[in-house]
Protein backbone atom coordinates (compact mmCIF):
# COMPACT_ATOMS: atom_id res chain seq x y z
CA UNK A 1 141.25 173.47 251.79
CA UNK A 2 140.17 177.16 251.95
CA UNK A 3 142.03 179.75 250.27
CA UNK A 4 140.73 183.28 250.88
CA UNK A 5 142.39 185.07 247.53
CA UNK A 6 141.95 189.09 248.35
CA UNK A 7 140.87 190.97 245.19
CA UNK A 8 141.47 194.63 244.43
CA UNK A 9 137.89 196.09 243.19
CA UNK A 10 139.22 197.12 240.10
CA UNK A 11 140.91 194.18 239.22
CA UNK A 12 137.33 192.26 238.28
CA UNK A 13 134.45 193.35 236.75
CA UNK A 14 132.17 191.45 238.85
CA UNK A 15 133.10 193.21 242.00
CA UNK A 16 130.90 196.21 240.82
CA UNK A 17 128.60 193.87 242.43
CA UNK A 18 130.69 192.80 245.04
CA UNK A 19 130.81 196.65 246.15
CA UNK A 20 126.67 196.83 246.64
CA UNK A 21 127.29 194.14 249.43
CA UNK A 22 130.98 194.48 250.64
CA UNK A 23 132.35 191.35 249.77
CA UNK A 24 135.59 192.03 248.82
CA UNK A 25 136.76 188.43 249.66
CA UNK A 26 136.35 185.62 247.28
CA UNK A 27 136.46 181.79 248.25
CA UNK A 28 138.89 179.42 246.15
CA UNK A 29 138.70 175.99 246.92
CA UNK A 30 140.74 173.84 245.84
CA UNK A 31 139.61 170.64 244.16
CA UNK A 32 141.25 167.13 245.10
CA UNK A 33 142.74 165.51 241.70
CA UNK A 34 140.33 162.70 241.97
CA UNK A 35 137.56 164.77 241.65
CA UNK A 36 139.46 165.90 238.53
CA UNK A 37 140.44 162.53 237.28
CA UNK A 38 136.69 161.37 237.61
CA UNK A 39 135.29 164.25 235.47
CA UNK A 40 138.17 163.39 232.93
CA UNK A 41 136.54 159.34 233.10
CA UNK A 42 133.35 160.77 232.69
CA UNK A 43 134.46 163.00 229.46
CA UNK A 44 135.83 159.99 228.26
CA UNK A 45 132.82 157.99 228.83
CA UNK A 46 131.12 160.76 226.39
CA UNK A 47 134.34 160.52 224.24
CA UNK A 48 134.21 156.53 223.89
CA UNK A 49 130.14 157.04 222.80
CA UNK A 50 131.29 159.65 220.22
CA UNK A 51 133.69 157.59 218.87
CA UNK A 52 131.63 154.21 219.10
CA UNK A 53 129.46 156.82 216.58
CA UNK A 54 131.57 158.17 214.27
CA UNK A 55 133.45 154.92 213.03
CA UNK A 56 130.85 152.14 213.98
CA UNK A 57 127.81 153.75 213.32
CA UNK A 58 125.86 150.52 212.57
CA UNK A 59 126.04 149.69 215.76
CA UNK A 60 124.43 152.21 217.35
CA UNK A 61 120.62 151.37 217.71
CA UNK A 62 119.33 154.96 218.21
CA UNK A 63 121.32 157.86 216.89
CA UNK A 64 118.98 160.01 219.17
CA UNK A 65 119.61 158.17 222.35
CA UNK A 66 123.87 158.29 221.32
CA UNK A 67 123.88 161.89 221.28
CA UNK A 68 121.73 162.00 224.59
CA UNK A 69 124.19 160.01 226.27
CA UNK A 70 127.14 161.89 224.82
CA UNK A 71 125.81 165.26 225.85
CA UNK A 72 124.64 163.71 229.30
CA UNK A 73 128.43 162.42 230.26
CA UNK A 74 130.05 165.40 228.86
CA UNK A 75 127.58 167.89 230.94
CA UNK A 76 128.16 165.59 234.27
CA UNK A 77 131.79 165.75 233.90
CA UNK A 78 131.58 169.75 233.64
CA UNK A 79 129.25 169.50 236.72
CA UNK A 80 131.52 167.46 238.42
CA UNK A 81 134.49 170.17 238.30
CA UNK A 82 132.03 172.62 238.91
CA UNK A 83 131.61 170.78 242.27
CA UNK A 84 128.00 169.98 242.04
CA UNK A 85 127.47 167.17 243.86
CA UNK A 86 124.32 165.71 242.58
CA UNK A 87 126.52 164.34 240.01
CA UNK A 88 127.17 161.35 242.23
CA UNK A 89 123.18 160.82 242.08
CA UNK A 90 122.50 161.31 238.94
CA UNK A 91 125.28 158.55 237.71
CA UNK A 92 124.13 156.57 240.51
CA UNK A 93 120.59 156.56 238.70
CA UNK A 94 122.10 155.87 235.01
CA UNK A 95 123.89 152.70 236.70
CA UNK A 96 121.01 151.30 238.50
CA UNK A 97 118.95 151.94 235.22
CA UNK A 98 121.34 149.78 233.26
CA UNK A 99 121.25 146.81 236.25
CA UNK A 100 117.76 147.21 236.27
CA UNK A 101 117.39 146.57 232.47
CA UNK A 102 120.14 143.41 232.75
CA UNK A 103 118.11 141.75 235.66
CA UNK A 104 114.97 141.99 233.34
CA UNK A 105 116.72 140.74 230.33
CA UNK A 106 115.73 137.56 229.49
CA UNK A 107 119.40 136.33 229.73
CA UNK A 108 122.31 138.36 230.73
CA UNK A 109 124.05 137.34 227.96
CA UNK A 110 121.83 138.49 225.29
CA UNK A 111 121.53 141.89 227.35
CA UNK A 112 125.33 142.06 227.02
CA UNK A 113 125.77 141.15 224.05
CA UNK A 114 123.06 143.73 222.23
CA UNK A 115 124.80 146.48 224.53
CA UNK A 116 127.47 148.25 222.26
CA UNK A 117 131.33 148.58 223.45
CA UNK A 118 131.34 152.23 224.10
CA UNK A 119 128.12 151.92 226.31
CA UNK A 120 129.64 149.36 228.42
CA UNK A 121 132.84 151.47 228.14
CA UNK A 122 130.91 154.71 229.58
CA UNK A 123 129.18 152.52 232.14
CA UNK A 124 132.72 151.01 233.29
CA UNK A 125 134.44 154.62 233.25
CA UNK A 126 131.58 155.52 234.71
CA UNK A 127 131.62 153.21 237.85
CA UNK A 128 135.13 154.38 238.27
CA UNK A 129 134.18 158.24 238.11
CA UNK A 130 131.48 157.36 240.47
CA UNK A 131 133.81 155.97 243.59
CA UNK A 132 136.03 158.57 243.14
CA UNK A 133 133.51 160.94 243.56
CA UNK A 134 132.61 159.42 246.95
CA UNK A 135 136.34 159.13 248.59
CA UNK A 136 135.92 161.25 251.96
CA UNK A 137 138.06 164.06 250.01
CA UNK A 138 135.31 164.70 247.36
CA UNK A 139 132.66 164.31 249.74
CA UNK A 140 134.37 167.56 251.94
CA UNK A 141 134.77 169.09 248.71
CA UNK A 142 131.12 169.03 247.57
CA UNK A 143 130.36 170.06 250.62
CA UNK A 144 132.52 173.14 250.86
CA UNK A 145 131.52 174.01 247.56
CA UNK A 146 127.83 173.80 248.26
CA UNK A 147 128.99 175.99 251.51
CA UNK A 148 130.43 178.63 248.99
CA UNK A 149 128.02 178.82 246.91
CA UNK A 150 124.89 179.12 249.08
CA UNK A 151 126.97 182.06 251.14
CA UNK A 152 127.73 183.64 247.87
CA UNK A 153 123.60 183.66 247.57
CA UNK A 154 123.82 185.20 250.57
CA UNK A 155 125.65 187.68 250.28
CA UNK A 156 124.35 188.56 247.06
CA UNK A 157 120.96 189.05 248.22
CA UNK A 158 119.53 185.53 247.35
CA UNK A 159 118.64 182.65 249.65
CA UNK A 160 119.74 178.92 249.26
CA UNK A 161 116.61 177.32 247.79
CA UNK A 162 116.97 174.56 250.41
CA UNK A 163 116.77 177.26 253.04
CA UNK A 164 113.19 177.17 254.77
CA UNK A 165 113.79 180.33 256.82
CA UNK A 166 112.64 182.88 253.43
């Protein structure tokens, strides 16, 4: 899933840097299409709440909260192709957020029913992003990714911030 891609140092500007420490080797991975297709459910998610927005706006209860949840789905679907995996946590904790405000509705019914479409739209694109994003091939991914990035760190001079050994 590795591809080592061999740069010539004048080719990029960033390898100015890469000179100081001798990388000359940069690490593509390649990302499995679900991973893709999940950050496209999530941008959708934020794309259904924009909508919802712009032609029903008196549905929306809090104009404030609408744009916090647009610019919340549209940042964890960038995260998600930029292989960060605490995506998967953080929609994890939206979803058990909106259970836990169902359960302590005082009917599921009314809790449904004052929930707009495009929220339960995000939520159900949402669920779909979400076990995508945990099929063995995204899991391998995240973790290559994290791999990459803390040797870049390394190799740069920095530390992984999980590392105890600094």
């Amino acid at each position: 899933m590795i591809k080592r891609n061999r740069q010539t140092r004048s080719s990029n500007p960033k390898n100015a840097r890469r000179e100081d420490h001798d990388v000359t080797t940069q690490d593509v991975i390649e990302r499995p299409a679900y991973v893709t297709i999940a950050a496209a459910l999530l941008g959708l998610a934020a794309g259904a709440l924009l909508l919802e927005w712009m032609l029903m706006s008196e549905v929306v209860i809090s104009n404030g909260a609408q744009v916090f949840f647009i610019m919340l789905w549209g940042y964890l679907a960038f995260a998600a192709l930029r292989g960060h995996g605490w995506v998967r946590g953080a929609i994890i904790a939206i979803l058990i957020v909106t259970v836990w405000g169902l359960v302590n509705a005082d009917s599921y019914g009314t809790a449904l029913a004052a929930t707009s479409t495009g929220s339960l739209a995000g939520k159900a694109l949402a669920l779909v992003a979400l076990a995508l994003l945990f099929l063995p091939g995204a899991a391998t991914w995240f973790r290559e990714r994290r791999a990459a990035f803390d040797l870049t760190d390394a190799a740069y001079g920095g530390g992984s911030m999980l590392n105890d050994d600094d």
